[in-house]
PDB file of N, CA and C in Angstrom:
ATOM      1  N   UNK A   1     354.724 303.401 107.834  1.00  0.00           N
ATOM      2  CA  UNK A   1     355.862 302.606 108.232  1.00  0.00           C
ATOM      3  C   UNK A   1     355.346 301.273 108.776  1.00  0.00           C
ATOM      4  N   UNK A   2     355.485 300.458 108.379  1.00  0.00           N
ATOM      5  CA  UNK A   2     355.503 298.987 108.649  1.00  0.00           C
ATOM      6  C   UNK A   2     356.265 298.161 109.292  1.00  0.00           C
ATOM      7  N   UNK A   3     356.319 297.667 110.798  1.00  0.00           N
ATOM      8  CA  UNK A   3     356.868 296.740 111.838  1.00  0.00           C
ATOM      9  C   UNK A   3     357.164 295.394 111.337  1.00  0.00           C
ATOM     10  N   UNK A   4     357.940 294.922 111.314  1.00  0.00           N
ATOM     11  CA  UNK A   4     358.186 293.390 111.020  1.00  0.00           C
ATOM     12  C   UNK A   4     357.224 292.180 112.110  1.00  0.00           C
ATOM     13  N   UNK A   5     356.929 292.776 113.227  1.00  0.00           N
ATOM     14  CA  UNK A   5     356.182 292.206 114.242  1.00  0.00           C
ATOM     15  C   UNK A   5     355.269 292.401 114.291  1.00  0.00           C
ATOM     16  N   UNK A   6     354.012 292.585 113.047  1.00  0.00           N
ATOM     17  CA  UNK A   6     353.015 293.474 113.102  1.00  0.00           C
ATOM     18  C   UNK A   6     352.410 292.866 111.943  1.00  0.00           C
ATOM     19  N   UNK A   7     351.812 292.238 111.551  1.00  0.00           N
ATOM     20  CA  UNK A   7     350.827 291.004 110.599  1.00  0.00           C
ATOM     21  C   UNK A   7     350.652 292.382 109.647  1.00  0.00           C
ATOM     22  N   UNK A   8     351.075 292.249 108.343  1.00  0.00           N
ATOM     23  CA  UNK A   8     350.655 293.140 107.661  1.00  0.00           C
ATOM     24  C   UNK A   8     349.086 292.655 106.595  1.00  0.00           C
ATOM     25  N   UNK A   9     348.523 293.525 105.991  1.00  0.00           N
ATOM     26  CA  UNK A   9     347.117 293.289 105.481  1.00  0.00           C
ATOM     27  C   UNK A   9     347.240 292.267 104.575  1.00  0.00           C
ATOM     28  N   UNK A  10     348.323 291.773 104.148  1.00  0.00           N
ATOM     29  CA  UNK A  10     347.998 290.129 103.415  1.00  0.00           C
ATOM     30  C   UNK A  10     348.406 289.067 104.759  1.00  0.00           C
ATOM     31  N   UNK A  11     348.347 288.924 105.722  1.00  0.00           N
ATOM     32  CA  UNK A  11     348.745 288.228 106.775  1.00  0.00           C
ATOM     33  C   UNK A  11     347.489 286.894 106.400  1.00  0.00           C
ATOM     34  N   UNK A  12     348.017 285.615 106.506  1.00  0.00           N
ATOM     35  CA  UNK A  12     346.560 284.499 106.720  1.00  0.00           C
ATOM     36  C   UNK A  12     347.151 283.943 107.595  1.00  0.00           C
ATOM     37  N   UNK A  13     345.839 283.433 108.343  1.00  0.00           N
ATOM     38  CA  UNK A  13     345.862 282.575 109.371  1.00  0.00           C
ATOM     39  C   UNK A  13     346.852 281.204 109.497  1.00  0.00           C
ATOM     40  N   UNK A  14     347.290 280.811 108.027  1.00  0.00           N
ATOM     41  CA  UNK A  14     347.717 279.959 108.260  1.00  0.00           C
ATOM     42  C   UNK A  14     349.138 280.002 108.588  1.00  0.00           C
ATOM     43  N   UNK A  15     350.063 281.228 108.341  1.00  0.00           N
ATOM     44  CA  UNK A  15     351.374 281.506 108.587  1.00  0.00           C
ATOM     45  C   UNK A  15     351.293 282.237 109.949  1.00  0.00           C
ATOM     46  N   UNK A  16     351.327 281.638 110.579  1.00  0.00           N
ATOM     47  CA  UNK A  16     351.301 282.305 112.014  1.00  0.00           C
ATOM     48  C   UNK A  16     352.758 282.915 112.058  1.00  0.00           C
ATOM     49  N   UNK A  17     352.982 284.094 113.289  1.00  0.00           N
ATOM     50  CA  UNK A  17     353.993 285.013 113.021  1.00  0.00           C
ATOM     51  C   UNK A  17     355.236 283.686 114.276  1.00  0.00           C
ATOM     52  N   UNK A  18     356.683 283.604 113.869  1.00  0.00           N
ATOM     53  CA  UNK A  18     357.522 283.339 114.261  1.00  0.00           C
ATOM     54  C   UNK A  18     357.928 283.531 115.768  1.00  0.00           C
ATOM     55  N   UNK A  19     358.007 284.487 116.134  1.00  0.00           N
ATOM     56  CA  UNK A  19     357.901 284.784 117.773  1.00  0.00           C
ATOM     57  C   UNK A  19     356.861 285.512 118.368  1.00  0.00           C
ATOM     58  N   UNK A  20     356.604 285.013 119.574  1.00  0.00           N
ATOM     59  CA  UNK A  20     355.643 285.855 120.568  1.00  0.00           C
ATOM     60  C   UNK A  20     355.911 287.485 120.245  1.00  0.00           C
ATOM     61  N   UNK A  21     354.755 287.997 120.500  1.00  0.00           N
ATOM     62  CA  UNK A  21     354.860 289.586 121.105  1.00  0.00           C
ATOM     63  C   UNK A  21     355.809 289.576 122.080  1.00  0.00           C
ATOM     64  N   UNK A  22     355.412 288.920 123.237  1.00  0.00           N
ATOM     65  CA  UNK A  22     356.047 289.263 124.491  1.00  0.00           C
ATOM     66  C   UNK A  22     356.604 288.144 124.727  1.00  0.00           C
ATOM     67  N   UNK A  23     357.393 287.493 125.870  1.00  0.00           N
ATOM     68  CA  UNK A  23     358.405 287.040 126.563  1.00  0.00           C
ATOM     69  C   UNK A  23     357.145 286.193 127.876  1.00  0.00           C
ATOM     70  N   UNK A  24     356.863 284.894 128.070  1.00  0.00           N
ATOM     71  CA  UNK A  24     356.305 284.557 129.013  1.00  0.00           C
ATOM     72  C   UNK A  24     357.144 284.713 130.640  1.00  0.00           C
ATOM     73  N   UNK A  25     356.449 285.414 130.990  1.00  0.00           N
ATOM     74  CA  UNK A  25     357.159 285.957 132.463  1.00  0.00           C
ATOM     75  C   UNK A  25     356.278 285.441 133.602  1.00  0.00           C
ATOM     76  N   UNK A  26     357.092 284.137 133.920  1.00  0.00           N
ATOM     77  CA  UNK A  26     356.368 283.182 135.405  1.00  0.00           C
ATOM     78  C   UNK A  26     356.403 283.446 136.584  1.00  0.00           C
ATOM     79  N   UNK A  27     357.198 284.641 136.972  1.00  0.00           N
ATOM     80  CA  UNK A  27     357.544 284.881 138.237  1.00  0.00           C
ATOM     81  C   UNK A  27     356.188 286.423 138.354  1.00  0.00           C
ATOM     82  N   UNK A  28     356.113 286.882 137.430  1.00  0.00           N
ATOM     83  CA  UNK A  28     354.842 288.141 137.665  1.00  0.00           C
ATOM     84  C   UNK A  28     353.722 287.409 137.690  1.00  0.00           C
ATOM     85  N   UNK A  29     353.220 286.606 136.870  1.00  0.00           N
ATOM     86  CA  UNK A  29     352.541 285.597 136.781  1.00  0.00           C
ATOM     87  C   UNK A  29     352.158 285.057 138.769  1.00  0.00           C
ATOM     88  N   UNK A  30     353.302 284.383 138.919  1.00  0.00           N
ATOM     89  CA  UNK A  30     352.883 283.398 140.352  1.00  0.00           C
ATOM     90  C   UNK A  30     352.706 284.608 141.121  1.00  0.00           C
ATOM     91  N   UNK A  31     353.413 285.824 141.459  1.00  0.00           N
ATOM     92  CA  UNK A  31     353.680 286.864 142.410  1.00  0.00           C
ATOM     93  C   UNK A  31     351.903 287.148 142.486  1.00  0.00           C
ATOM     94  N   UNK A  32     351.148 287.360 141.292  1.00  0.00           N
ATOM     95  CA  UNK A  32     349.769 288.299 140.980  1.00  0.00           C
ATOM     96  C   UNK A  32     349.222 287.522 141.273  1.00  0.00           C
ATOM     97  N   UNK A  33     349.000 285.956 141.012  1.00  0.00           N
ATOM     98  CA  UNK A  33     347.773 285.051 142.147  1.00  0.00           C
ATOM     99  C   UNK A  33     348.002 285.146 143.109  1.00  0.00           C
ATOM    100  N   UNK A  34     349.559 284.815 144.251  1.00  0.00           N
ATOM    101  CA  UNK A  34     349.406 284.849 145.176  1.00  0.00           C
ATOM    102  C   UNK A  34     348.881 286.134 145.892  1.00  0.00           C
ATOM    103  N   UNK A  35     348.702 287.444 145.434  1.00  0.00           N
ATOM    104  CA  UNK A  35     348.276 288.714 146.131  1.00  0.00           C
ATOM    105  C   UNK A  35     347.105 288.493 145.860  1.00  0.00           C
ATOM    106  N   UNK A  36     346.403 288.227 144.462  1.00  0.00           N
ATOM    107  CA  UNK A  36     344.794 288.064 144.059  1.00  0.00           C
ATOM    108  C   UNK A  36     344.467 287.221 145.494  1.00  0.00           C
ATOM    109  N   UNK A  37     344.972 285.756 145.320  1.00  0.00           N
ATOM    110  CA  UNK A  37     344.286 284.559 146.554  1.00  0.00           C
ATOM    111  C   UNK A  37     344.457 285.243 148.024  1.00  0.00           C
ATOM    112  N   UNK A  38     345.687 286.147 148.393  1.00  0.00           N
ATOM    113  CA  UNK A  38     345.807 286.612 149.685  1.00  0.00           C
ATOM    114  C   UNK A  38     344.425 287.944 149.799  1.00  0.00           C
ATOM    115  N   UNK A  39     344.208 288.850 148.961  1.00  0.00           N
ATOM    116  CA  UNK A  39     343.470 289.860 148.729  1.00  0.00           C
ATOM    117  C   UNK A  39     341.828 288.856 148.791  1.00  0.00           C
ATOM    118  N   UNK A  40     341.726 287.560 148.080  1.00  0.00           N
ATOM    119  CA  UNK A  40     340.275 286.769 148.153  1.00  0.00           C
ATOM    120  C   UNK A  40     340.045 286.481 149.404  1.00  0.00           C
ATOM    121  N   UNK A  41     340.927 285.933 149.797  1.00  0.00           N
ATOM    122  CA  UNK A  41     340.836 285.247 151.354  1.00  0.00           C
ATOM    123  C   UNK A  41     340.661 286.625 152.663  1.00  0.00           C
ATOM    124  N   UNK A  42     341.317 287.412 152.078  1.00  0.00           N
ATOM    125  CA  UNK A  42     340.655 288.547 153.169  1.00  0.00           C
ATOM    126  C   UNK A  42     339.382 288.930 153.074  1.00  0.00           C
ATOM    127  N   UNK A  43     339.081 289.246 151.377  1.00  0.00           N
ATOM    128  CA  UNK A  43     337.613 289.769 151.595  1.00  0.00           C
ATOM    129  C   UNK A  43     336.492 288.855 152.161  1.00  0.00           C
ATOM    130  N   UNK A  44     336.731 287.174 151.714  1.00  0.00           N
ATOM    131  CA  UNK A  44     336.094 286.004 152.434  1.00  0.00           C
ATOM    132  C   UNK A  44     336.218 286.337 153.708  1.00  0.00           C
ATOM    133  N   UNK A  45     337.270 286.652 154.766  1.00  0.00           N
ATOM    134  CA  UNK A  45     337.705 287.136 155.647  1.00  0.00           C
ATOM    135  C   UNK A  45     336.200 288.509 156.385  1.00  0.00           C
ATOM    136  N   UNK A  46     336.435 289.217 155.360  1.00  0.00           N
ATOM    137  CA  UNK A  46     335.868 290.749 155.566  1.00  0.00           C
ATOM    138  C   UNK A  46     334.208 290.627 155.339  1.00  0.00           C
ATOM    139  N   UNK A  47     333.885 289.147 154.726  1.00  0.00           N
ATOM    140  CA  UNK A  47     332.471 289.594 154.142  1.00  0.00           C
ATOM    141  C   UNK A  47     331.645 288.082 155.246  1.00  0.00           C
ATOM    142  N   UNK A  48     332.726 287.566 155.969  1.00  0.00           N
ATOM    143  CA  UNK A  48     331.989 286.418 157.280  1.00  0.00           C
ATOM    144  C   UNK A  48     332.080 285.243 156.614  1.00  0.00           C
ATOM    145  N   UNK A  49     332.848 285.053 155.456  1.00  0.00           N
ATOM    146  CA  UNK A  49     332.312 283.364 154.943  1.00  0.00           C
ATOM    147  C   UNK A  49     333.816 282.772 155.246  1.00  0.00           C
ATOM    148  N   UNK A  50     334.755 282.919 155.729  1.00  0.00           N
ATOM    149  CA  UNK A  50     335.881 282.489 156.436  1.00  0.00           C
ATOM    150  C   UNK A  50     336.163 283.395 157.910  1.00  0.00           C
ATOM    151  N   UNK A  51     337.200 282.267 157.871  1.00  0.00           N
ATOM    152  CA  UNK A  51     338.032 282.969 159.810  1.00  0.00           C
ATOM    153  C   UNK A  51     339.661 283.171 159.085  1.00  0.00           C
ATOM    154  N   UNK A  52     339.996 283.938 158.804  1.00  0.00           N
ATOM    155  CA  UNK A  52     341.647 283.798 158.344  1.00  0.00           C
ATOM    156  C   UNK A  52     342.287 285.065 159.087  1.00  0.00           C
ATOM    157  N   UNK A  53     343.550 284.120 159.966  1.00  0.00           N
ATOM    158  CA  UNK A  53     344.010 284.746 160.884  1.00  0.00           C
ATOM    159  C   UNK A  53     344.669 286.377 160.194  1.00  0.00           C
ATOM    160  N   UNK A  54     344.891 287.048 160.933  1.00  0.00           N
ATOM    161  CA  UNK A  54     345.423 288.354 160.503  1.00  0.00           C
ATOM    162  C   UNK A  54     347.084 288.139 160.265  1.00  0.00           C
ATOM    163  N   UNK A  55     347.560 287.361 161.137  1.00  0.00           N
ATOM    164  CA  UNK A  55     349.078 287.351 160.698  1.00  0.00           C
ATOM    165  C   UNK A  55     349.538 286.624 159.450  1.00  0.00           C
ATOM    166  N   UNK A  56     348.800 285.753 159.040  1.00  0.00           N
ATOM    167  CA  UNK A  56     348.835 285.104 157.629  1.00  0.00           C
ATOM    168  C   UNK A  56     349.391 285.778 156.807  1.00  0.00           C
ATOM    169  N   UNK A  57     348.648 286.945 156.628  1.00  0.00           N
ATOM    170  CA  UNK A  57     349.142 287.326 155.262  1.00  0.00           C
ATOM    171  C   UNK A  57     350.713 287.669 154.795  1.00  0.00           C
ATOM    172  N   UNK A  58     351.130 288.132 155.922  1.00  0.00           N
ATOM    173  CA  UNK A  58     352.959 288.143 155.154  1.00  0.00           C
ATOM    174  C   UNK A  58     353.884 287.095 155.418  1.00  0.00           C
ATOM    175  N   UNK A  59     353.300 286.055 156.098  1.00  0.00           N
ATOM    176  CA  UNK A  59     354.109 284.858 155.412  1.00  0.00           C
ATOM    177  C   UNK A  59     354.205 284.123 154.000  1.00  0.00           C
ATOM    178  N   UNK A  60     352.677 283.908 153.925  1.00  0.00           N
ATOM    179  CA  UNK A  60     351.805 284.095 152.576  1.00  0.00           C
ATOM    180  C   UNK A  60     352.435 284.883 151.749  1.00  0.00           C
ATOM    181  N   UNK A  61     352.670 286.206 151.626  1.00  0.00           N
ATOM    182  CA  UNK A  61     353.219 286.729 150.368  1.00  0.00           C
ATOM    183  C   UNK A  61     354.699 286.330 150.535  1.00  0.00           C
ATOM    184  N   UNK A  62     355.425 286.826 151.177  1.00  0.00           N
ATOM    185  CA  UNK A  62     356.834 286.499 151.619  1.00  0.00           C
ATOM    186  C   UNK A  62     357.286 285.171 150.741  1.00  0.00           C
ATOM    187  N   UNK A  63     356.124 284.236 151.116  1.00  0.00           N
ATOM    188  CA  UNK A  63     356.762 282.932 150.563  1.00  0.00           C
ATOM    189  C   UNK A  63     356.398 282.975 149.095  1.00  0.00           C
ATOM    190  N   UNK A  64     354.918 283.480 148.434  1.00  0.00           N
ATOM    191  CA  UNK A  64     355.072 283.463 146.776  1.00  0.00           C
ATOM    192  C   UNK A  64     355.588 284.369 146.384  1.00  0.00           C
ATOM    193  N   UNK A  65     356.656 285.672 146.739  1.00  0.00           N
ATOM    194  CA  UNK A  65     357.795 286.351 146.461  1.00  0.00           C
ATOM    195  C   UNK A  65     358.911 285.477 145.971  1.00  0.00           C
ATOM    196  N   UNK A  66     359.229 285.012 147.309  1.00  0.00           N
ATOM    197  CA  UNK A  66     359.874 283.564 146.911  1.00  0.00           C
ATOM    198  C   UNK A  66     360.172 283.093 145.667  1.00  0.00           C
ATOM    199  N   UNK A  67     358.842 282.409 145.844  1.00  0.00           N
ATOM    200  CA  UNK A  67     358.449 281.061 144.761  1.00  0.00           C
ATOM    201  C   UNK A  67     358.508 281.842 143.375  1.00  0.00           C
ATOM    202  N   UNK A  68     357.839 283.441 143.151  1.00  0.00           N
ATOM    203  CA  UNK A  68     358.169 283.789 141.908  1.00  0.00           C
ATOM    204  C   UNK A  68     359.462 284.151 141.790  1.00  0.00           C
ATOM    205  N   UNK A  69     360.199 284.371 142.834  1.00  0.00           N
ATOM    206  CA  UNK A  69     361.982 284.941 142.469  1.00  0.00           C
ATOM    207  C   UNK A  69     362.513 283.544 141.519  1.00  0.00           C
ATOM    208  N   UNK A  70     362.026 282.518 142.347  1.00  0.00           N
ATOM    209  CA  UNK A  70     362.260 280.964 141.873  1.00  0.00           C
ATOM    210  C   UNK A  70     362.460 281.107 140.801  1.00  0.00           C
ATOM    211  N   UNK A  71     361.132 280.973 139.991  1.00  0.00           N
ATOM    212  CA  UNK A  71     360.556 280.851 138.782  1.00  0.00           C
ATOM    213  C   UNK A  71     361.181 281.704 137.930  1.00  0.00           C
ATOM    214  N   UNK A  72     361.474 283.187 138.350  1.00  0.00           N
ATOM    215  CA  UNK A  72     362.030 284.107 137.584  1.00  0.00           C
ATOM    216  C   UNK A  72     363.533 283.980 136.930  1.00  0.00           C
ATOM    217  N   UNK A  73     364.034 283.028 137.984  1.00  0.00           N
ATOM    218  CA  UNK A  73     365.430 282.858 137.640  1.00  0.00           C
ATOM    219  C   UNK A  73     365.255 281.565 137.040  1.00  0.00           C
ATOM    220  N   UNK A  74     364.652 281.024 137.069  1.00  0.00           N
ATOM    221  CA  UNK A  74     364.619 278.904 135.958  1.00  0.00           C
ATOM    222  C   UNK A  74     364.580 279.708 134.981  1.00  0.00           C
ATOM    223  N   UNK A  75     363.533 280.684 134.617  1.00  0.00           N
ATOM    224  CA  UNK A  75     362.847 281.087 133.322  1.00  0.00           C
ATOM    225  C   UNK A  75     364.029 281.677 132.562  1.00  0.00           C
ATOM    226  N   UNK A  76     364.696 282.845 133.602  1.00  0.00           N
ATOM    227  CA  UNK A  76     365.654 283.453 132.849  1.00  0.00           C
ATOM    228  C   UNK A  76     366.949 282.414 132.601  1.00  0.00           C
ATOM    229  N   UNK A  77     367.021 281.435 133.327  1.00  0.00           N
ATOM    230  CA  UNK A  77     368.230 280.723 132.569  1.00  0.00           C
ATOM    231  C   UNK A  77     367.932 279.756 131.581  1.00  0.00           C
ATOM    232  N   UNK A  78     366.719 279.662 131.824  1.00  0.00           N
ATOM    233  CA  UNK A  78     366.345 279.010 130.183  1.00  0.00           C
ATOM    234  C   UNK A  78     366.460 279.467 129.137  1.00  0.00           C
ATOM    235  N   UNK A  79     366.066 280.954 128.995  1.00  0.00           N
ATOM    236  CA  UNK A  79     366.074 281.717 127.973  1.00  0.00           C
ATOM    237  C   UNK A  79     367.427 282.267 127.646  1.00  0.00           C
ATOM    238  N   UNK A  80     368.537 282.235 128.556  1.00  0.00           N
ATOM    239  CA  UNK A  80     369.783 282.281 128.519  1.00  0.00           C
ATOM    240  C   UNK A  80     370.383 281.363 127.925  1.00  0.00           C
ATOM    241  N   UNK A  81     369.843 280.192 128.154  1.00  0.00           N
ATOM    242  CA  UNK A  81     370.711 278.758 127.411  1.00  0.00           C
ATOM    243  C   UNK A  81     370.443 278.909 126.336  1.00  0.00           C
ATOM    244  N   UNK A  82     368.674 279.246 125.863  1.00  0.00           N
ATOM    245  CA  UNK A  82     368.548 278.930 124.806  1.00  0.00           C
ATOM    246  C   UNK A  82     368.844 279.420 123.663  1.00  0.00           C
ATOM    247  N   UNK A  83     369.490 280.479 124.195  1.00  0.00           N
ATOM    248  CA  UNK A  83     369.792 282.251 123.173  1.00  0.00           C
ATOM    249  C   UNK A  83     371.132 281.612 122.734  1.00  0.00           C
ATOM    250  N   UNK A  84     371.581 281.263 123.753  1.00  0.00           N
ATOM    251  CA  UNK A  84     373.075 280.821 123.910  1.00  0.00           C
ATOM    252  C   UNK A  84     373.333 279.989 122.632  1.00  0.00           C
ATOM    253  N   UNK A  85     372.475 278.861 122.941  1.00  0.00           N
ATOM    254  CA  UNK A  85     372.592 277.312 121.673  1.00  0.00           C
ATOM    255  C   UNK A  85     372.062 278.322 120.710  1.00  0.00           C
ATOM    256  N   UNK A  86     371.515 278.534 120.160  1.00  0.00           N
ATOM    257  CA  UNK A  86     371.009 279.249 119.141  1.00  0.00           C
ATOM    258  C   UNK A  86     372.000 280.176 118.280  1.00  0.00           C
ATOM    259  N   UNK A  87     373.211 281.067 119.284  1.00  0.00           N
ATOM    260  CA  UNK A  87     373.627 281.786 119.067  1.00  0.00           C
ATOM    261  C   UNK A  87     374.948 280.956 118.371  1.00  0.00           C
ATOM    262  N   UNK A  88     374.877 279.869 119.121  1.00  0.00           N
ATOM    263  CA  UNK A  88     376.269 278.935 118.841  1.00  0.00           C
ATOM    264  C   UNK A  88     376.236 278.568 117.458  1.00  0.00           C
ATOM    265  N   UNK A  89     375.122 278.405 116.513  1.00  0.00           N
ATOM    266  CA  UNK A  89     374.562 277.305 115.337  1.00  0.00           C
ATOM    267  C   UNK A  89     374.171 278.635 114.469  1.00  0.00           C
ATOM    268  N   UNK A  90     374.417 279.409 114.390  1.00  0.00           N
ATOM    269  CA  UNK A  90     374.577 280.594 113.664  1.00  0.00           C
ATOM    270  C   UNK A  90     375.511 280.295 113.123  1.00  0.00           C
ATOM    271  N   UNK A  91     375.056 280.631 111.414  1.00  0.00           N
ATOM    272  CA  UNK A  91     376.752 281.141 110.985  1.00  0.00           C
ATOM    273  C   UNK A  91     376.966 282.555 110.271  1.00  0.00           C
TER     274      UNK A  91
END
């Protein structure tokens, strides 16, 4: 059985496939550095090559929660508009 999303064995490089696999998702994206950079800065923290206060850290996440909720919702109303126009110019 053969996927339409799935380069079959005559596939060339030069017809690249029409849509992504996946859906670019900016808000998992920003959420996972800010825990990576909060998680770096502790072990810098834990291993003597910084001083980073202990209460930091849940303002720090709190706020790139935030910032990815942000992002999550621009993204999704982009992809809302754009489904939208798209859907309009159909016939």
């Amino acid at each position: 059985m053969q996927r339409s999303d799935i380069p079959s064995a005559g596939y060339r490089p030069e017809q690249r496939p029409t849509r992504f696999r996946h859906e670019f998702r900016p808000g998992k994206l920003i959420s996972g550095l800010v825990v990576l950079g909060t998680a770096a800065a502790y072990t810098g923290d834990a291993t003597g090559a910084w001083q980073v206060p202990a209460y930091l850290a849940l303002p720090v996440i709190c706020l790139g929660l935030l910032l990815a909720g942000a992002a999550s919702w621009v993204a999704y109303s982009v992809r809302r508009r754009r489904a939208a126009r798209a859907a309009s110019t159909e016939k």
